[in-house]
PDB file of N, CA and C in Angstrom:
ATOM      1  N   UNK A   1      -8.992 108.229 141.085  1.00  0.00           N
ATOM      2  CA  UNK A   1      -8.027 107.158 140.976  1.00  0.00           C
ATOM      3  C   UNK A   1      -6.872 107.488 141.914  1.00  0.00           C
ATOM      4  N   UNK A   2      -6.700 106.516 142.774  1.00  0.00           N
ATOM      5  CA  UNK A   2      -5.726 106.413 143.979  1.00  0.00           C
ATOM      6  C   UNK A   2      -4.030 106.976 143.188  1.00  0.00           C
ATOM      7  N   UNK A   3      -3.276 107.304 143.417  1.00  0.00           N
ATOM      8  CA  UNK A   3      -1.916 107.206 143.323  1.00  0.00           C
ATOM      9  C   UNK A   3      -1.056 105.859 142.838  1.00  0.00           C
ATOM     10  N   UNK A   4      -1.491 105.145 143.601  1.00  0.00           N
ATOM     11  CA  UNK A   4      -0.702 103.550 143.925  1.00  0.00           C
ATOM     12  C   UNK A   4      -1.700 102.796 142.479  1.00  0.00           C
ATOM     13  N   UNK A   5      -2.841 103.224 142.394  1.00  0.00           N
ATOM     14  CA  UNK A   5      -3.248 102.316 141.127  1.00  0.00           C
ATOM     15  C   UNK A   5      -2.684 103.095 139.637  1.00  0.00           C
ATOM     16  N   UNK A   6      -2.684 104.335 139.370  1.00  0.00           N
ATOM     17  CA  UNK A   6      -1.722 104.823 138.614  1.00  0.00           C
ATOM     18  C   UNK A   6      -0.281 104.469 138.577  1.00  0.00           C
ATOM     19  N   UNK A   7       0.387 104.459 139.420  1.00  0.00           N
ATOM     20  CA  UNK A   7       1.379 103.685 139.440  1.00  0.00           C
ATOM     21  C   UNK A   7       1.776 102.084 138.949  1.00  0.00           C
ATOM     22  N   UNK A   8       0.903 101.303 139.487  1.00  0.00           N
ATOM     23  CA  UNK A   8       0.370 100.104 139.105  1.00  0.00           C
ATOM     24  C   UNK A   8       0.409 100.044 137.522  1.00  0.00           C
ATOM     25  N   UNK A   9      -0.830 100.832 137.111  1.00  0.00           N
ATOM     26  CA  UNK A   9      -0.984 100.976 135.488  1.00  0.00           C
ATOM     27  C   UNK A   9      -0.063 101.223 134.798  1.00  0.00           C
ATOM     28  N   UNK A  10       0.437 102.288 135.388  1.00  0.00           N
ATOM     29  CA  UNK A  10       1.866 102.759 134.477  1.00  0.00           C
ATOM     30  C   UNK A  10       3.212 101.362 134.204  1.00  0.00           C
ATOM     31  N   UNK A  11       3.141 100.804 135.437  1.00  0.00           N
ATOM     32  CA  UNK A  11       4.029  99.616 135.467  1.00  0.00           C
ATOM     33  C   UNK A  11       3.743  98.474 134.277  1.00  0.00           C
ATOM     34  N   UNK A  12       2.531  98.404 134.154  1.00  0.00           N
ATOM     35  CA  UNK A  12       1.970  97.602 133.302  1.00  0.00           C
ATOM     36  C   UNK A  12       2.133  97.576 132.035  1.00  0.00           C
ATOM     37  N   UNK A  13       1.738  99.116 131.265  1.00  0.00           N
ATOM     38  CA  UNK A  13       2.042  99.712 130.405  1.00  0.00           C
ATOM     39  C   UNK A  13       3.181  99.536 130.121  1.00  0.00           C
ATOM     40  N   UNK A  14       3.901  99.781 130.768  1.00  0.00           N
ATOM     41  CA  UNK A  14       5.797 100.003 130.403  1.00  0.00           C
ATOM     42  C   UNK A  14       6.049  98.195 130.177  1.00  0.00           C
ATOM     43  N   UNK A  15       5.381  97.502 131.233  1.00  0.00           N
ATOM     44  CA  UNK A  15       6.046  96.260 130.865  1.00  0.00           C
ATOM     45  C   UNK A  15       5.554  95.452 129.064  1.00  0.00           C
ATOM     46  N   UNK A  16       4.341  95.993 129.087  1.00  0.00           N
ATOM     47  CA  UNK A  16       3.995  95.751 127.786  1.00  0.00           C
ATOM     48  C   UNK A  16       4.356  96.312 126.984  1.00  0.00           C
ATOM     49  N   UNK A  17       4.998  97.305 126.716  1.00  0.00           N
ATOM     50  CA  UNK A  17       6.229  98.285 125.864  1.00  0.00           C
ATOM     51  C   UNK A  17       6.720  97.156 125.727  1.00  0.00           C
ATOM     52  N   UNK A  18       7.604  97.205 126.230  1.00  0.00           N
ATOM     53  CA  UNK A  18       9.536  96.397 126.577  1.00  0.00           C
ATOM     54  C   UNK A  18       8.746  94.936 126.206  1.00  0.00           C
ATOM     55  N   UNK A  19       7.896  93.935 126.485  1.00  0.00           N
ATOM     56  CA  UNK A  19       7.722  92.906 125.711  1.00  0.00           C
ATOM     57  C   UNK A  19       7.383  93.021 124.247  1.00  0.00           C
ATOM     58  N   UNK A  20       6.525  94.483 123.954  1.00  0.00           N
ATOM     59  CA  UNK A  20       6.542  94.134 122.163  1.00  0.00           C
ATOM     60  C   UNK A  20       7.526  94.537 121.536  1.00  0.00           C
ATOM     61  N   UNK A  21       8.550  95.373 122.333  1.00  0.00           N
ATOM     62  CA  UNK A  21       9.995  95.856 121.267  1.00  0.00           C
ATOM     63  C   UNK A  21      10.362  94.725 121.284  1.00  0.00           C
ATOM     64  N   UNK A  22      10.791  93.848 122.609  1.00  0.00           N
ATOM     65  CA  UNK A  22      11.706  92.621 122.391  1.00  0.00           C
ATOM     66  C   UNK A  22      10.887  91.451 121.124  1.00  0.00           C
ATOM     67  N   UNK A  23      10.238  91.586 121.313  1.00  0.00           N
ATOM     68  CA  UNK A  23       8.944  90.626 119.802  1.00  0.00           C
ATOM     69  C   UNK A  23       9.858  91.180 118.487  1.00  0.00           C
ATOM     70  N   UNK A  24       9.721  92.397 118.133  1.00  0.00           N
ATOM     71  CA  UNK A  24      10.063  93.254 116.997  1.00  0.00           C
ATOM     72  C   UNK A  24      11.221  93.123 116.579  1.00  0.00           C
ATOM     73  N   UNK A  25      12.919  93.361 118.172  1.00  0.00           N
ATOM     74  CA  UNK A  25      13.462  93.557 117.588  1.00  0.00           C
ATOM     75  C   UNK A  25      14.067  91.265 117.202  1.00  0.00           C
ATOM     76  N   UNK A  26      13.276  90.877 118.124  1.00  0.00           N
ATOM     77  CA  UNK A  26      13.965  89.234 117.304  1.00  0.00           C
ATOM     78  C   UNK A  26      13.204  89.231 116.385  1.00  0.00           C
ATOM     79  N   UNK A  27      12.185  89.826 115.705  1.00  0.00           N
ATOM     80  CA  UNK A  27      11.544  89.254 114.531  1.00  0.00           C
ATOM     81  C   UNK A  27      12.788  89.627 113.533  1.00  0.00           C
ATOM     82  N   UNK A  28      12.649  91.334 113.802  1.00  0.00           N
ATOM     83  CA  UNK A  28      14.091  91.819 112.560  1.00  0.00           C
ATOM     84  C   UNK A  28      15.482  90.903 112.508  1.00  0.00           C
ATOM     85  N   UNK A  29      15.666  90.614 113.342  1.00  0.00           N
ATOM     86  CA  UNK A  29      16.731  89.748 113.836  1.00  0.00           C
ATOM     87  C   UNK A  29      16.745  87.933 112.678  1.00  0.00           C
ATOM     88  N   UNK A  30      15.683  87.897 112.053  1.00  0.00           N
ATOM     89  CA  UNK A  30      15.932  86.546 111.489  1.00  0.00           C
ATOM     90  C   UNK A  30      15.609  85.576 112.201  1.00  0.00           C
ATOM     91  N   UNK A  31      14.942  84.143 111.181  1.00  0.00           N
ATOM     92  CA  UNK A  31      14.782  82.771 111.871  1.00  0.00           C
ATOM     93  C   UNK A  31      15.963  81.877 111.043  1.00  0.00           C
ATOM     94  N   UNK A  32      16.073  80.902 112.053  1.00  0.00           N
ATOM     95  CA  UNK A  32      16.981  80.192 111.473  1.00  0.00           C
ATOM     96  C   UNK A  32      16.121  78.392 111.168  1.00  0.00           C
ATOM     97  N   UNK A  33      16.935  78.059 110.280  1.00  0.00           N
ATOM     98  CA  UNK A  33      16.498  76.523 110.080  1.00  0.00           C
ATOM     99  C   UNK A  33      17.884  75.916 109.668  1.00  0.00           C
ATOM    100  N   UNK A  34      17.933  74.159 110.603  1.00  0.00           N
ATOM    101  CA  UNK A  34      18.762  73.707 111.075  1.00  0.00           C
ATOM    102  C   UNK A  34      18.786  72.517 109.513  1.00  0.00           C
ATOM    103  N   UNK A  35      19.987  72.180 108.809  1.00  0.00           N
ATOM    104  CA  UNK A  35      19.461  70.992 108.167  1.00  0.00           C
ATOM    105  C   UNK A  35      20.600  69.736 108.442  1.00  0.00           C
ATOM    106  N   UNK A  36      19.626  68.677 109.219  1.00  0.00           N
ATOM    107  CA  UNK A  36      20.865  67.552 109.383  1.00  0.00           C
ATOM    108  C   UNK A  36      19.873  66.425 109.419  1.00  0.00           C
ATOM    109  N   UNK A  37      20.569  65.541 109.804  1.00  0.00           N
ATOM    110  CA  UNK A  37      19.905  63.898 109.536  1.00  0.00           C
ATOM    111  C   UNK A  37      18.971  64.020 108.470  1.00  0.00           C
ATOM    112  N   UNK A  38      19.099  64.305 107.664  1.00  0.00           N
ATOM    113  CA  UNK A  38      17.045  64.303 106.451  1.00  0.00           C
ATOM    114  C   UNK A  38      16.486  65.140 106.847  1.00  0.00           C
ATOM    115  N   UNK A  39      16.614  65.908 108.030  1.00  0.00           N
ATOM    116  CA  UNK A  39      15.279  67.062 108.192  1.00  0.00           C
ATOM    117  C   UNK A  39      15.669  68.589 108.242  1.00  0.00           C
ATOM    118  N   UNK A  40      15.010  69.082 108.192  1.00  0.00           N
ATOM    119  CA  UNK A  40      14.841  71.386 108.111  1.00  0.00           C
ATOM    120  C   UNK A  40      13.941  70.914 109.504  1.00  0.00           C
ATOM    121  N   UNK A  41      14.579  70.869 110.529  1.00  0.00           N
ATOM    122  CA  UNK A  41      14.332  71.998 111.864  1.00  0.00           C
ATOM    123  C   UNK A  41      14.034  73.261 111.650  1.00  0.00           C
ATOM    124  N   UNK A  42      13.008  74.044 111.906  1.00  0.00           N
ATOM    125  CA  UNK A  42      11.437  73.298 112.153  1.00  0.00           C
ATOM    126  C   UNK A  42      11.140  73.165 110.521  1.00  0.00           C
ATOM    127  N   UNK A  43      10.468  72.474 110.516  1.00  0.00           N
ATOM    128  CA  UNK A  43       9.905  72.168 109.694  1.00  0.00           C
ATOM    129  C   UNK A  43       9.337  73.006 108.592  1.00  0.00           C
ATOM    130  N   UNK A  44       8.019  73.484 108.980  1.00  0.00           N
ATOM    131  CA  UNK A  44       7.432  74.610 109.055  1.00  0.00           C
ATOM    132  C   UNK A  44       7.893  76.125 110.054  1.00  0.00           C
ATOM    133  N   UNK A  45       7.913  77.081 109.042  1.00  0.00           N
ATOM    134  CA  UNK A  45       8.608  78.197 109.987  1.00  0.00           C
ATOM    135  C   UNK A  45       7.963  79.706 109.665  1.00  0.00           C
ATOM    136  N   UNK A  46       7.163  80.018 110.504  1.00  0.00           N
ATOM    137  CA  UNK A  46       6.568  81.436 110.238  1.00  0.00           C
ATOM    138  C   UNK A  46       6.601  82.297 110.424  1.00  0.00           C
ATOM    139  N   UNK A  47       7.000  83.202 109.380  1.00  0.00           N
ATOM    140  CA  UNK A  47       7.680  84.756 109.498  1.00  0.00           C
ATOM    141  C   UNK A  47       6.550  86.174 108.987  1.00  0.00           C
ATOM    142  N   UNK A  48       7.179  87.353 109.541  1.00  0.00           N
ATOM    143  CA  UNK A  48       6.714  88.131 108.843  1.00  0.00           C
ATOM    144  C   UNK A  48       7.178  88.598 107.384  1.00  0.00           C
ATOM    145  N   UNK A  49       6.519  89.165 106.743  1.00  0.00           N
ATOM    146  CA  UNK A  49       7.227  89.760 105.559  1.00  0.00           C
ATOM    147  C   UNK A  49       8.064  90.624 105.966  1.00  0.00           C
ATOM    148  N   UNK A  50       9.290  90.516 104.559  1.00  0.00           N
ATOM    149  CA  UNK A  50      10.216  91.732 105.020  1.00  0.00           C
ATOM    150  C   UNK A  50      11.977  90.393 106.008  1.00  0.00           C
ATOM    151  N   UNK A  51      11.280  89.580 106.413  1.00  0.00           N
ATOM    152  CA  UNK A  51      12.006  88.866 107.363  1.00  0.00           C
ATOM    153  C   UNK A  51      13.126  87.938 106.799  1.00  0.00           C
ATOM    154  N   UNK A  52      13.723  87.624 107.084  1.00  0.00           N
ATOM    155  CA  UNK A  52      15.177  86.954 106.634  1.00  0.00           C
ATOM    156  C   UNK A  52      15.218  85.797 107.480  1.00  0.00           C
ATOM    157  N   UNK A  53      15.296  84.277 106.431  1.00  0.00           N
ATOM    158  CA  UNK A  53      15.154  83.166 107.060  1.00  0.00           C
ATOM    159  C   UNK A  53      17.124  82.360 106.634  1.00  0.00           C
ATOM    160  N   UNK A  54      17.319  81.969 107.703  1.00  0.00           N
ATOM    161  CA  UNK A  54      18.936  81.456 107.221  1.00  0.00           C
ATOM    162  C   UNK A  54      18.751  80.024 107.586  1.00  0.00           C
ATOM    163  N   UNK A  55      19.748  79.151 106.462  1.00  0.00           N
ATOM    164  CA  UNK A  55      19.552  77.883 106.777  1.00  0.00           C
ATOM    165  C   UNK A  55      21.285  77.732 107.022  1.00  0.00           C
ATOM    166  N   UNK A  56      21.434  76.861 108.113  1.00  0.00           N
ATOM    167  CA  UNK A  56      22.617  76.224 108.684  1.00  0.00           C
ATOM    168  C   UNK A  56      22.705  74.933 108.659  1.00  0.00           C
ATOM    169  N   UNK A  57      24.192  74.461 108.065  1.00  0.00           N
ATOM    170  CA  UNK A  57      24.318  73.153 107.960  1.00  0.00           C
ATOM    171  C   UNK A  57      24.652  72.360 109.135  1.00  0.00           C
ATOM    172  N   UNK A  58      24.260  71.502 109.340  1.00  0.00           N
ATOM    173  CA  UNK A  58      24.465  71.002 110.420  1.00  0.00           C
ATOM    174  C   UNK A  58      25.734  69.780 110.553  1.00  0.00           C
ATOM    175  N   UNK A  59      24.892  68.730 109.177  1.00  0.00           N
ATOM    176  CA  UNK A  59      25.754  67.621 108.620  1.00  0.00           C
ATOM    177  C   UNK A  59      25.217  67.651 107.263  1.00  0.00           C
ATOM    178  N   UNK A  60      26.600  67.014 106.629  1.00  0.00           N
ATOM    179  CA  UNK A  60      26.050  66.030 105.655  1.00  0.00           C
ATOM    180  C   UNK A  60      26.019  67.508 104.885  1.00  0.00           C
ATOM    181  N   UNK A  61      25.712  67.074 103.163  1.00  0.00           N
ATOM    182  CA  UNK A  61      25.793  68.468 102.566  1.00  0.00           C
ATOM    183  C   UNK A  61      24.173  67.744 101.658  1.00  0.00           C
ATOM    184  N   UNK A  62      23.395  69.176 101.786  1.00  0.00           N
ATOM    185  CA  UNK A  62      21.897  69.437 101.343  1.00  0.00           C
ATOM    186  C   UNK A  62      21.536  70.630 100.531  1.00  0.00           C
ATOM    187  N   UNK A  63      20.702  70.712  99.589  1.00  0.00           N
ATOM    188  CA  UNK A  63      20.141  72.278  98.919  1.00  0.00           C
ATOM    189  C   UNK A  63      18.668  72.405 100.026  1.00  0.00           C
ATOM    190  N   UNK A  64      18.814  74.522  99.536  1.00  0.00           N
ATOM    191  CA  UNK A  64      17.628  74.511 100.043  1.00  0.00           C
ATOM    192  C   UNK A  64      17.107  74.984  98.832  1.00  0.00           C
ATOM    193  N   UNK A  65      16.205  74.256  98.127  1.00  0.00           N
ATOM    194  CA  UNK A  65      15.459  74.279  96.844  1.00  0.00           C
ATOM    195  C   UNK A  65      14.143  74.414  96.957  1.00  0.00           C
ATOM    196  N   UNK A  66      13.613  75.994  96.148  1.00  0.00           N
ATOM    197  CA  UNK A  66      12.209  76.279  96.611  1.00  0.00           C
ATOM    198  C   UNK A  66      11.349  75.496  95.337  1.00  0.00           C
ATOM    199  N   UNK A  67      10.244  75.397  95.474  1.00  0.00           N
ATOM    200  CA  UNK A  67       9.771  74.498  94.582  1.00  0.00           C
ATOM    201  C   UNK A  67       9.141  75.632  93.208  1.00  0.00           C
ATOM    202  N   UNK A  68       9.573  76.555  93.561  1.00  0.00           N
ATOM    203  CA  UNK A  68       8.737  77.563  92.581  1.00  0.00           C
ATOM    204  C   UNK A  68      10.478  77.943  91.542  1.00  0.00           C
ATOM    205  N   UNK A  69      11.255  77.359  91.921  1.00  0.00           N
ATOM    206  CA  UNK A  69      12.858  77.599  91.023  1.00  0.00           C
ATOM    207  C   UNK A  69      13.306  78.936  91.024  1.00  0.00           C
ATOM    208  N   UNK A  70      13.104  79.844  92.484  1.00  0.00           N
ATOM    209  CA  UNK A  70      13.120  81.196  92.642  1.00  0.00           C
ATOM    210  C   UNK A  70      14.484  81.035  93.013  1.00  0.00           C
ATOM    211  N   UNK A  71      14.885  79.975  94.034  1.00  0.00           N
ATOM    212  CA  UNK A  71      16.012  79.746  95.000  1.00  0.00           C
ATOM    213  C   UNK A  71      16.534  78.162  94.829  1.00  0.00           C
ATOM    214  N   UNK A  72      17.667  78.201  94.656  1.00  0.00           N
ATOM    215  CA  UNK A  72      18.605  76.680  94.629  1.00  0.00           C
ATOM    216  C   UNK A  72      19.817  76.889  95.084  1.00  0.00           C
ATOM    217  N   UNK A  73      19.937  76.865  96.344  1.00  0.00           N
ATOM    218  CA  UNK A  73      21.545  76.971  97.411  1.00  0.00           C
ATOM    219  C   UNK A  73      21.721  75.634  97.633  1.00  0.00           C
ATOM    220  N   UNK A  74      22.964  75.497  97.483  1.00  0.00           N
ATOM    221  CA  UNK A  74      23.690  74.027  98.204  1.00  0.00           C
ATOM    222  C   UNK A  74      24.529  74.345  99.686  1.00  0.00           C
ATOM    223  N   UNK A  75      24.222  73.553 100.804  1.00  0.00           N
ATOM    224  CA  UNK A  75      24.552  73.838 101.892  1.00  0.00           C
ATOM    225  C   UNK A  75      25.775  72.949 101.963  1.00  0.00           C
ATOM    226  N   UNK A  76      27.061  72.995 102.482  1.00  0.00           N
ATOM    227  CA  UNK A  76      28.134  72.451 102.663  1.00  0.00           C
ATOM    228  C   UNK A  76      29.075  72.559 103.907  1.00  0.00           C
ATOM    229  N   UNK A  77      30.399  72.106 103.893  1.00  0.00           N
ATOM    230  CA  UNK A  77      31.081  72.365 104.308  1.00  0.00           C
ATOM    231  C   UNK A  77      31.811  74.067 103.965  1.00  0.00           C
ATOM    232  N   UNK A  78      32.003  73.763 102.651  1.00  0.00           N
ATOM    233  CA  UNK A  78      32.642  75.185 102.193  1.00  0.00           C
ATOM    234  C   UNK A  78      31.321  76.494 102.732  1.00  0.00           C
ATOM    235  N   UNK A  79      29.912  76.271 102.112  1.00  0.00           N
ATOM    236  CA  UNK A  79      29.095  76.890 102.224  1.00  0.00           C
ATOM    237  C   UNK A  79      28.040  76.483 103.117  1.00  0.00           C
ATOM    238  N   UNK A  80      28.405  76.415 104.519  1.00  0.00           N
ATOM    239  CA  UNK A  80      27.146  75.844 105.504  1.00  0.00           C
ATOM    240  C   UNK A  80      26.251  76.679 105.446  1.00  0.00           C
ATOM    241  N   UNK A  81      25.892  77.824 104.862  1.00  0.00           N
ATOM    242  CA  UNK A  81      24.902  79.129 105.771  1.00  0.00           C
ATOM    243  C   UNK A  81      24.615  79.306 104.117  1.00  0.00           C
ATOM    244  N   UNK A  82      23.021  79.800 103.975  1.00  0.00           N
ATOM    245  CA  UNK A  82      22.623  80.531 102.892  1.00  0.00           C
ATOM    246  C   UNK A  82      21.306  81.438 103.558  1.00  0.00           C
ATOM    247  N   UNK A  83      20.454  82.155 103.001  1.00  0.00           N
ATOM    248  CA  UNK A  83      20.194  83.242 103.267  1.00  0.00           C
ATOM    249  C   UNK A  83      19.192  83.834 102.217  1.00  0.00           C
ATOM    250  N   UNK A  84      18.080  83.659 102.900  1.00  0.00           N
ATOM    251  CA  UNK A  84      17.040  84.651 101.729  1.00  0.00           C
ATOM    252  C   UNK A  84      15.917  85.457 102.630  1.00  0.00           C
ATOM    253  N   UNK A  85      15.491  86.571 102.078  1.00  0.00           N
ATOM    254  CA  UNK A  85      14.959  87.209 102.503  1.00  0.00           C
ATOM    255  C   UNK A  85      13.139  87.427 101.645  1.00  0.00           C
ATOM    256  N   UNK A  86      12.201  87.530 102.487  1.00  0.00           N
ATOM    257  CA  UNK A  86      11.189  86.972 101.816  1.00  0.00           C
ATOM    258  C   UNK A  86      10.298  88.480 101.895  1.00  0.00           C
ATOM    259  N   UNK A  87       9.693  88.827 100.864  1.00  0.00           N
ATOM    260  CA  UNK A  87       9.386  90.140 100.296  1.00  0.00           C
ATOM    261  C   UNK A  87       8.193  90.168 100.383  1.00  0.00           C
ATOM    262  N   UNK A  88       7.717  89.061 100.179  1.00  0.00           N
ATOM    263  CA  UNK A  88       6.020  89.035  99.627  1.00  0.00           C
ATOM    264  C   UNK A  88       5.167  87.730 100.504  1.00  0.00           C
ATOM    265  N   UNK A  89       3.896  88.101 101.161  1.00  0.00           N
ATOM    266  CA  UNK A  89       3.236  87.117 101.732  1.00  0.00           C
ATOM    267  C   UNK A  89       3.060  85.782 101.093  1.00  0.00           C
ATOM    268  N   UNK A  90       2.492  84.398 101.867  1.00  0.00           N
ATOM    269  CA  UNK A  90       2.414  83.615 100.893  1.00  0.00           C
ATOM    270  C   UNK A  90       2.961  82.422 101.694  1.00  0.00           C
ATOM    271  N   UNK A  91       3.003  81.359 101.106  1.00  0.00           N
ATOM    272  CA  UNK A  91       3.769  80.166 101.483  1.00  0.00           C
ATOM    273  C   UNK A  91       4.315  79.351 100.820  1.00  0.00           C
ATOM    274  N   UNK A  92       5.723  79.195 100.966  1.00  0.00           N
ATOM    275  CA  UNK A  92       6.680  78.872  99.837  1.00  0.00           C
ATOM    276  C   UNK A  92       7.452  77.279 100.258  1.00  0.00           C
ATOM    277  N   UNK A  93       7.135  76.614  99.429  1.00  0.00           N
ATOM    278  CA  UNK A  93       7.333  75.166 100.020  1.00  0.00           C
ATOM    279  C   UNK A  93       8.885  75.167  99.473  1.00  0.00           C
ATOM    280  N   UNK A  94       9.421  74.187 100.032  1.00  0.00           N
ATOM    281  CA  UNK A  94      10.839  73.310  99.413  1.00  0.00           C
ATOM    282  C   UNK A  94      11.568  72.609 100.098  1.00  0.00           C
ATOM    283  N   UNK A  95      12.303  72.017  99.042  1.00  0.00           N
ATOM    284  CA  UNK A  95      13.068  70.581  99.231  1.00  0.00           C
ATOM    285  C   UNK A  95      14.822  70.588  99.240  1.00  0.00           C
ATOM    286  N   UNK A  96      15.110  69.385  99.450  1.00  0.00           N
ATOM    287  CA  UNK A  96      16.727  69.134  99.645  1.00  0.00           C
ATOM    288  C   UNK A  96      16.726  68.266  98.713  1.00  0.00           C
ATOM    289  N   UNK A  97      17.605  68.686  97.335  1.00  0.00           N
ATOM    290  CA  UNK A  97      17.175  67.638  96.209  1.00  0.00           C
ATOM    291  C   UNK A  97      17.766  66.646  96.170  1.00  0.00           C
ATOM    292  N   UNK A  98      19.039  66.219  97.148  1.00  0.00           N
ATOM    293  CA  UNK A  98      19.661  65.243  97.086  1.00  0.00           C
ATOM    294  C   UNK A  98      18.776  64.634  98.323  1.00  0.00           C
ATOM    295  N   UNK A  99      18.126  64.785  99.269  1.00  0.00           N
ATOM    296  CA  UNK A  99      17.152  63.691  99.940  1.00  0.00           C
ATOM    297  C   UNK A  99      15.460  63.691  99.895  1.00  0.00           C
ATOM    298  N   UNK A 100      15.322  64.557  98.610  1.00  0.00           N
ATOM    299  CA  UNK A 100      14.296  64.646  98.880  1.00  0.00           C
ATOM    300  C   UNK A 100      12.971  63.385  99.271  1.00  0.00           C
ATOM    301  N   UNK A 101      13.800  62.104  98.369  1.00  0.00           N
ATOM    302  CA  UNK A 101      12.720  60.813  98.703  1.00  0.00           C
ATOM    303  C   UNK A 101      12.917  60.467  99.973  1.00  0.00           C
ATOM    304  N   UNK A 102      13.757  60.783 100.924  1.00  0.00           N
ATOM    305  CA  UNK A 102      13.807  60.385 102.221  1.00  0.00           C
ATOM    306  C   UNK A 102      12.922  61.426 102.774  1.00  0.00           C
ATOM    307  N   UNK A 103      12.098  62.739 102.419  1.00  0.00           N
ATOM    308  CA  UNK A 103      11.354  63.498 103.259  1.00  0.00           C
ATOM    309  C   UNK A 103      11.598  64.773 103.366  1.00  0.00           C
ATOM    310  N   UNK A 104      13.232  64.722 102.906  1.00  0.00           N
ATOM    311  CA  UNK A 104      13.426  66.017 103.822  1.00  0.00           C
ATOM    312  C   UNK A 104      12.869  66.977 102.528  1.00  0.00           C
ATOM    313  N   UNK A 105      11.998  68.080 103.289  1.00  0.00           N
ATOM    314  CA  UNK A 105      11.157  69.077 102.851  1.00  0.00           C
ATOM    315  C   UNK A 105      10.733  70.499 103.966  1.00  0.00           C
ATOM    316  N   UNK A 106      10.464  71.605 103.644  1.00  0.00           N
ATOM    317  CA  UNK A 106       9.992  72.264 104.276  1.00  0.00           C
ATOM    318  C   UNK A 106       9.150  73.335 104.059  1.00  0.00           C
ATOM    319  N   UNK A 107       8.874  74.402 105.028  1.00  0.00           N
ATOM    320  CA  UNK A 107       8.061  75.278 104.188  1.00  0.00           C
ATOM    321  C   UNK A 107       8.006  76.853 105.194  1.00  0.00           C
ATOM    322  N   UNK A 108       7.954  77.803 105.023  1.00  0.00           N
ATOM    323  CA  UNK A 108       8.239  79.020 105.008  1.00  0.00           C
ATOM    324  C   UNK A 108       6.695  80.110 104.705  1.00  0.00           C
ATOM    325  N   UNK A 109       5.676  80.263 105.981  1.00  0.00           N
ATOM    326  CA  UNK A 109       4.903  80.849 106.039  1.00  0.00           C
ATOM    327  C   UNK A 109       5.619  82.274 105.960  1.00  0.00           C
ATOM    328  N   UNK A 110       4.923  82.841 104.909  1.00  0.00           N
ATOM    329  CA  UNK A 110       5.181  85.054 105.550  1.00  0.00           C
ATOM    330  C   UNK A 110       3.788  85.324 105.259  1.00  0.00           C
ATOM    331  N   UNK A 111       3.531  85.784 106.367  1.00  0.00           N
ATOM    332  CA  UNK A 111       2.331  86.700 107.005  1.00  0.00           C
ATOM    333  C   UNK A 111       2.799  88.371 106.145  1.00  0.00           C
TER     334      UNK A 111
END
């Protein structure tokens, strides 16, 4: 094996390092979900376990209400930001109970 193709490889290697730390360290880092007009931007949102999902108010004041009655935050002015952290695999649906007949709903994959 030439010099210049070791080199090559090594470059490669390293660049695929430095892309899976940067993966790792935004996973640790948290997802966020947006809630305004009737909807949870994105919608659907898939995390690993262990991972911390935050919801931000955008407008208008909404809960983020899991359908299993684990979690019931009201998002506001006073309180735009709430915050849970998800422990266990699974998929955990929920709603905004003040719109919920207009749609707004979402759901929270952990791998």
């Amino acid at each position: 094996m030439g010099r210049l193709t070791r080199v090559r490889r090594m470059g490669a290697i390293t660049v695929v390092a430095a892309l899976a730390l940067a993966v790792g360290v935004a996973q640790a880092g948290g997802a966020k979900v947006s809630a305004s007009n009737y909807n949870f931007k994105p919608k659907t949102l898939t995390i690993q376990k262990g991972q911390k999902v935050t919801w931000n108010r955008v407008n208008g004041r909404h809960t983020v209400t899991f359908k299993q009655g684990s979690f019931d935050k009201t998002l506001s002015k006073r309180h735009p930001r709430v915050s849970r952290t998800f422990k266990k695999a699974g998929t955990f649906k929920y709603v905004c109970r003040f719109h919920t007949a207009l749609g707004m709903r979402g759901k929270v994959v952990v791998r």
